[in-house]
Protein backbone atom coordinates (compact mmCIF):
# COMPACT_ATOMS: atom_id res chain seq x y z
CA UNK A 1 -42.96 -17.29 14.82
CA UNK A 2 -43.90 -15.46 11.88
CA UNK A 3 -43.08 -15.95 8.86
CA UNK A 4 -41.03 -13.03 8.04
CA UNK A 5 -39.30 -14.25 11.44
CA UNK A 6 -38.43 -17.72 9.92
CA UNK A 7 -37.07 -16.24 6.99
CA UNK A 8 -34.43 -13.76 8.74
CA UNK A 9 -33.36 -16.95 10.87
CA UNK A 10 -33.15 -18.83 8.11
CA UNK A 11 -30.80 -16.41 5.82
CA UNK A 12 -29.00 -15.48 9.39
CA UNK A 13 -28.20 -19.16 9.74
CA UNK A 14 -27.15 -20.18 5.96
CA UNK A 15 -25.10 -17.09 5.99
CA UNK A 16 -23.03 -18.27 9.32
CA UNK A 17 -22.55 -22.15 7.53
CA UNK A 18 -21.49 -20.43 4.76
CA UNK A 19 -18.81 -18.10 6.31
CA UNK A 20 -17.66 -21.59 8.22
CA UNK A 21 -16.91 -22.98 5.24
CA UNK A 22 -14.94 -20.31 3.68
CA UNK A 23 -10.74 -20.29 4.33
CA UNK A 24 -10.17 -17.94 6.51
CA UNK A 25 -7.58 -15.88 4.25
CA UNK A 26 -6.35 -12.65 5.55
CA UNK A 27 -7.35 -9.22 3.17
CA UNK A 28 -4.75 -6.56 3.09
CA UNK A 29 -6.26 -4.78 5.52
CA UNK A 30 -6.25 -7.56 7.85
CA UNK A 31 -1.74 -7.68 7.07
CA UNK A 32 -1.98 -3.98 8.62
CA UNK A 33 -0.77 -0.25 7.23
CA UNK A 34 2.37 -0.29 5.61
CA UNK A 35 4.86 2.45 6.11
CA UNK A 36 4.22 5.62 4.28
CA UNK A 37 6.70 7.56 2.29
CA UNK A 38 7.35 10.07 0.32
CA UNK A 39 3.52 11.79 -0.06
CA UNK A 40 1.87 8.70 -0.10
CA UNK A 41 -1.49 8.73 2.96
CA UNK A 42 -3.65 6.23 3.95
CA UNK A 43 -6.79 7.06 1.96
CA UNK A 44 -4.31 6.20 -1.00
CA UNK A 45 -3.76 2.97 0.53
CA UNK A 46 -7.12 2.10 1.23
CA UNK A 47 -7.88 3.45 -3.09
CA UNK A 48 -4.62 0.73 -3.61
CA UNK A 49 -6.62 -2.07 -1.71
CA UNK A 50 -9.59 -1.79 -3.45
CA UNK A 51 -8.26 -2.56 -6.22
CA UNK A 52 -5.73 -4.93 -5.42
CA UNK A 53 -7.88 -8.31 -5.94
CA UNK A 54 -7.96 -7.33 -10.09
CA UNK A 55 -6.11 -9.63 -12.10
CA UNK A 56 -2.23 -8.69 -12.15
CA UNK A 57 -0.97 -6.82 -15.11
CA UNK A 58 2.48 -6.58 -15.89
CA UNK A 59 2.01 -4.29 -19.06
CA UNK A 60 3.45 -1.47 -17.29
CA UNK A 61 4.80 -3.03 -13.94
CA UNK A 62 7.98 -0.91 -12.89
CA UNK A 63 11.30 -2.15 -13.86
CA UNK A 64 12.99 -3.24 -10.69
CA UNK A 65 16.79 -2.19 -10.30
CA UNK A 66 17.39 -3.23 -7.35
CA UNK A 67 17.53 -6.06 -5.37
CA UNK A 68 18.68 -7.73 -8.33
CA UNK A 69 17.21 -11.65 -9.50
CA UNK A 70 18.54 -13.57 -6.05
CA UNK A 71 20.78 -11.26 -5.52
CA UNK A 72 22.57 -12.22 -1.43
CA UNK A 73 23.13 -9.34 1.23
CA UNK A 74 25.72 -10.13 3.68
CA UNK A 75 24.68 -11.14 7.22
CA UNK A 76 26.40 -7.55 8.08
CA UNK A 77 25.40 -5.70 5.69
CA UNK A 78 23.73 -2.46 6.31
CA UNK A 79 19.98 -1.69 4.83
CA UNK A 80 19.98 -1.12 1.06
CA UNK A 81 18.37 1.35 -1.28
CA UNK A 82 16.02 -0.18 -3.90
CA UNK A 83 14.90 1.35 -7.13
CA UNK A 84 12.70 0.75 -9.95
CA UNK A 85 11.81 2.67 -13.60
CA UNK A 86 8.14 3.19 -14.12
CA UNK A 87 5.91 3.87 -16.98
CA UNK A 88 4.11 5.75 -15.07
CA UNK A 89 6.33 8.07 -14.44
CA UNK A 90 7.92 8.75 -17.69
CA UNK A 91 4.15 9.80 -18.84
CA UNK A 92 4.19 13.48 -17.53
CA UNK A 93 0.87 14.20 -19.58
CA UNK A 94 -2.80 14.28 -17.88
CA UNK A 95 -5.80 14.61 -18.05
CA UNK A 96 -7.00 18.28 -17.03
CA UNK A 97 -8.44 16.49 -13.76
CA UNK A 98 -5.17 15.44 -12.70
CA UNK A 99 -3.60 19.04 -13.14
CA UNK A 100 -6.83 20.88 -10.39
CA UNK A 101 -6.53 17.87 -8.11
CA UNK A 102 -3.02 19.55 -7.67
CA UNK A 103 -4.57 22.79 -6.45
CA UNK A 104 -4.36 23.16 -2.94
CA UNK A 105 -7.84 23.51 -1.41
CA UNK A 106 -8.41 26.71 0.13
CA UNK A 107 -8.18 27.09 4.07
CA UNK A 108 -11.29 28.32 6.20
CA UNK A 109 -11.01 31.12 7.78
CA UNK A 110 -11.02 31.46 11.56
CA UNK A 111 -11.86 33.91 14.07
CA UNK A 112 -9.41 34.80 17.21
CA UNK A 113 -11.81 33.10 19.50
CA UNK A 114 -11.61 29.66 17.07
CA UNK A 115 -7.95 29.98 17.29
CA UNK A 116 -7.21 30.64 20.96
CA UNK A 117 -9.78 27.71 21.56
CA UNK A 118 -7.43 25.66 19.26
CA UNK A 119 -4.73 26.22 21.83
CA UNK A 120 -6.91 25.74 24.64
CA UNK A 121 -8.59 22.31 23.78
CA UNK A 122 -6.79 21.31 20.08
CA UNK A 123 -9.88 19.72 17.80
CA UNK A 124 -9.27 16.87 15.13
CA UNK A 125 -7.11 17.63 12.23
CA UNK A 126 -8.54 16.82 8.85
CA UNK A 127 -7.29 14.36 6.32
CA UNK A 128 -4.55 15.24 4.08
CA UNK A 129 -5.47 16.72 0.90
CA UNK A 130 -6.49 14.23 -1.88
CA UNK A 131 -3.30 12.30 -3.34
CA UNK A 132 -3.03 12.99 -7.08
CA UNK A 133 -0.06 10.87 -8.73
CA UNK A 134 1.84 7.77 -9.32
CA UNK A 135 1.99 5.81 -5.95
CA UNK A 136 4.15 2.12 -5.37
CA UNK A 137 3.02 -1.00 -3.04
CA UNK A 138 6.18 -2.61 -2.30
CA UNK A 139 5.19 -5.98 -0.39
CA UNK A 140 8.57 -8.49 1.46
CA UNK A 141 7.18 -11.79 1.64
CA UNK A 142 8.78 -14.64 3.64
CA UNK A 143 6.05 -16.99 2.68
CA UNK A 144 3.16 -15.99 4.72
CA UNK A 145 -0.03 -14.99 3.99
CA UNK A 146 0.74 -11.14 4.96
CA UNK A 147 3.78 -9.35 4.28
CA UNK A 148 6.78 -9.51 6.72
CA UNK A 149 7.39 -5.45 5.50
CA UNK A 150 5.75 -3.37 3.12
CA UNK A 151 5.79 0.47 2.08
CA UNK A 152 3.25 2.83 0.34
CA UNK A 153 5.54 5.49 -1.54
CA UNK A 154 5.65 7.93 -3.96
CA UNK A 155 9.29 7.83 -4.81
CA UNK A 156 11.38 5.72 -7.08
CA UNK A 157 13.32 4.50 -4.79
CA UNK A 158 13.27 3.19 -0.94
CA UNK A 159 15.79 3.57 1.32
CA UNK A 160 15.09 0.58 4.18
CA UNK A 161 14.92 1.87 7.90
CA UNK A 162 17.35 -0.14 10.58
CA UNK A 163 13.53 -1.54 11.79
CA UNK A 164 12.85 -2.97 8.47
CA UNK A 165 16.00 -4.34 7.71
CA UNK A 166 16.31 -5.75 11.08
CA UNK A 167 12.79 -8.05 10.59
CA UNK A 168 13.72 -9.29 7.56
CA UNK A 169 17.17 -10.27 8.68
CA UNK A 170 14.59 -13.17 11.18
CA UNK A 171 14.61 -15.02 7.86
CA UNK A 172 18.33 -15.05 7.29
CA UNK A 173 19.11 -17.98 5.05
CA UNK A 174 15.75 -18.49 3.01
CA UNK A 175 14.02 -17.18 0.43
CA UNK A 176 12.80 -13.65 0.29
CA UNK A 177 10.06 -11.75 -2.60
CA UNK A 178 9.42 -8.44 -3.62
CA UNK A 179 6.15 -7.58 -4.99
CA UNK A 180 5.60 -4.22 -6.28
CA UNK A 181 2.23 -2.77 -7.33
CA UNK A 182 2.14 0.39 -9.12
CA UNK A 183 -0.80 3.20 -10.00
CA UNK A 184 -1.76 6.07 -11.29
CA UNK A 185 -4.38 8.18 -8.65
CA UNK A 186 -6.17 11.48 -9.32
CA UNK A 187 -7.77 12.68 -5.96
CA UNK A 188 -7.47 9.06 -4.31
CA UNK A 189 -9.01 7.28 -7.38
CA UNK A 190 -7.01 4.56 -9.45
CA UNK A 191 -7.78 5.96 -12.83
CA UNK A 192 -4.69 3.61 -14.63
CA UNK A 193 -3.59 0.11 -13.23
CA UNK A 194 -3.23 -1.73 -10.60
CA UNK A 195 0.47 -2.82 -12.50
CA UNK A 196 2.68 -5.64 -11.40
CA UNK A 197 5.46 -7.94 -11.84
CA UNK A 198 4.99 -10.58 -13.68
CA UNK A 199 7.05 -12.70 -11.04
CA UNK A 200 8.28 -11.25 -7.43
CA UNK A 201 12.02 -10.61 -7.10
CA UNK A 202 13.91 -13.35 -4.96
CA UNK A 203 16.35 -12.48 -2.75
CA UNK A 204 18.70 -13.44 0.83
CA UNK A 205 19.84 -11.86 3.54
CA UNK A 206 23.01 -14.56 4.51
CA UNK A 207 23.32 -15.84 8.05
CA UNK A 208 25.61 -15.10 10.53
């Protein structure tokens, strides 16, 4: 064995005890997608958890309306609306960079052989344009390590689906957070936060 040989081992092998040694703690990634709303995509997600591990600031976390501090939803009630206020939005001004991500990019031509081929044998779609805006992580935590439901949106508000409402209503009776993390993206790139509240919202959903 060669020297160069022993060395790779060696690095291979204090790289595996080190790995054994580390908790095995999920990254957001690992928690899965979260629904997608208003013009929110995934590439904005994946800009959103890269950035996620910085150290929370609440400067200009949204102001949360609604679910209000422990507020209680009825074991029948049907799924809420939640809104929030955010800095973020009430700053309308931009850089000029923001305004031309806006521009739609223009569409290649194609020729009537490309197209009836399209029909024929449909290719790949490409990704959505680049995401240029204000963009809110809203994270329901029962406790675990990964969300129980979480949404990537562009709106101020969030009006839960019958799905959502129906996993969180598994943890009738205990104690329920919302996290929301807010940014500012010009074509998929944070350029102001990751924001945050200071302390996650508590809330119920009563049992039967």
């Amino acid at each position: 064995m060669n020297v160069k040989h022993l060395s790779t081992v060696c690095v291979a092998a204090l790289a595996l005890a080190t790995s054994a040694c580390e908790p095995n703690t999920p990254t957001p990634a690992d928690c899965g997608e979260p629904l997608y709303a208003g013009r929110s995509t995934d590439e904005a997600w994946r800009a959103l958890v890269d950035v996620k591990p910085r150290p929370i600031d609440s400067s200009r976390a949204v102001n949360l309306v609604s679910p209000s501090v422990g507020e209680v939803y009825p074991a029948n009630a049907t799924p809420p609306t939640w809104e929030w206020t955010s800095p973020l939005r009430a700053s309308l001004q931009r850089p000029a960079e923001g305004m031309l991500a806006l521009k739609a990019a223009p569409r290649p031509s194609r020729s009537v052989g490309a197209w009836l081929g399209e029909l024929i044998l449909p290719t790949a779609h490409a990704h959505l344009p680049p995401y240029t805006g204000d963009l809110y992580w809203v994270e329901i935590s029962a406790g675990g390590e990964c969300p129980v439901v979480q949404v990537l949106t562009s709106e101020l508000s969030w009006q839960l689906d019958d799905t959502s409402w129906a996993e969180l209503g598994k943890h009738t009776g205990k104690d329920l957070t919302v996290q929301v993390m807010s940014a500012y993206l010009v074509q998929n790139r944070v350029t102001e936060g990751p924001f945050r509240l200071a302390e996650p919202r508590t809330f119920r959903r009563g049992a039967q």
